[in-house]
C-alpha atoms as a PDB file:
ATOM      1  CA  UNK A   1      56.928 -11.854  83.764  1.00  0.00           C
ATOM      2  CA  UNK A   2      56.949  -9.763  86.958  1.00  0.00           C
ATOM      3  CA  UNK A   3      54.430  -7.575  87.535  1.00  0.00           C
ATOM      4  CA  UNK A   4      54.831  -5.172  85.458  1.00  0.00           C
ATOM      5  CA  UNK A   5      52.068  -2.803  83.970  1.00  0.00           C
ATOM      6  CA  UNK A   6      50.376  -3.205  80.504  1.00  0.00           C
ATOM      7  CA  UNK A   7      53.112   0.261  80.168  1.00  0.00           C
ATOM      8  CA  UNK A   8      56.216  -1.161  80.797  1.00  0.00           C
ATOM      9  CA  UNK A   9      55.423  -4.498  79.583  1.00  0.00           C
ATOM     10  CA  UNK A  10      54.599  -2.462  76.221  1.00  0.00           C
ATOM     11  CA  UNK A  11      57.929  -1.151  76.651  1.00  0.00           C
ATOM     12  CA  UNK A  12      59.708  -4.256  77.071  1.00  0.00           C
ATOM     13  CA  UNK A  13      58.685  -5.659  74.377  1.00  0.00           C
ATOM     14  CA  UNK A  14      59.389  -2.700  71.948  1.00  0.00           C
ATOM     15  CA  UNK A  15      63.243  -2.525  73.214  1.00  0.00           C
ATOM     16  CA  UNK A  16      63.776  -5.909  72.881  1.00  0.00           C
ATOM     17  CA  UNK A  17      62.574  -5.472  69.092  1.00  0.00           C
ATOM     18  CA  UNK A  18      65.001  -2.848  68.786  1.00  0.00           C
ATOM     19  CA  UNK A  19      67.431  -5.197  69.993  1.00  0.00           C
ATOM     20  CA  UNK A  20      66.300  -7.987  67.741  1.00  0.00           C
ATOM     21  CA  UNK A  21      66.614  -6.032  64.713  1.00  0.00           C
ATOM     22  CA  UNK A  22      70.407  -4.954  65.734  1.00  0.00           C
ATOM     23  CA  UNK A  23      71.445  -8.883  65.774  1.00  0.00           C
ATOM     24  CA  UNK A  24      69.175  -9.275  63.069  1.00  0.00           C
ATOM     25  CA  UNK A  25      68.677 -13.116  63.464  1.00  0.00           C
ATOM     26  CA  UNK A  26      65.595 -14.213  64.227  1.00  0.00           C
ATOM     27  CA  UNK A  27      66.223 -17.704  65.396  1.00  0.00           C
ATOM     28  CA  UNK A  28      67.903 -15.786  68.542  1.00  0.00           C
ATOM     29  CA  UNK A  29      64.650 -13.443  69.410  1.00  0.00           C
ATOM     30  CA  UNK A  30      63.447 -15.519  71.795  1.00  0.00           C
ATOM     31  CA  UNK A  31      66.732 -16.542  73.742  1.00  0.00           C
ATOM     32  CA  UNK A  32      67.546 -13.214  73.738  1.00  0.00           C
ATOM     33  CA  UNK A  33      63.895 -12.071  75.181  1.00  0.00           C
ATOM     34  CA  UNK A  34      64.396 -14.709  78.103  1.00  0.00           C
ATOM     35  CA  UNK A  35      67.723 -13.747  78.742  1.00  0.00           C
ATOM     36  CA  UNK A  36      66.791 -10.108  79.179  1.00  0.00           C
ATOM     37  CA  UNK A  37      63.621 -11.167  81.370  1.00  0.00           C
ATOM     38  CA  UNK A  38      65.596 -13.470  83.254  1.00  0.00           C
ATOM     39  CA  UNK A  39      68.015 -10.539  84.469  1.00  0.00           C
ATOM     40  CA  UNK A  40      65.303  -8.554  85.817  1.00  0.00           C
ATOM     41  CA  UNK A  41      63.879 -11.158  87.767  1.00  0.00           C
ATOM     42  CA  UNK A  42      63.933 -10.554  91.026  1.00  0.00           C
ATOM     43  CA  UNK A  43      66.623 -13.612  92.835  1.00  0.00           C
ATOM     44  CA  UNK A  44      69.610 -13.502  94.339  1.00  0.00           C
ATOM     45  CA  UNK A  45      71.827 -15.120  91.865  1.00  0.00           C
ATOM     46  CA  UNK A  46      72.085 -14.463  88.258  1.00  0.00           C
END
């Protein structure tokens, strides 16, 4: 992850449940997780 604060880590984590539970499939949590870290990493190209 980048560096991020126990916080906003804490955060992350709780929207991307709230996401989760919108597509409510479970076998997607964890693409879905990457793909939303992935975006805020910080590179040139996305």
């Amino acid at each position: 992850m980048p560096d991020w604060t126990a916080e906003s880590e804490a955060a992350f984590d709780a929207y991307i449940d709230a996401l989760i539970r919108v597509i409510g499939h479970a076998d997607r949590a964890e693409p879905l997780k990457d793909y939303c870290l992935g975006l805020l990493m910080p590179m040139e190209r996305k």
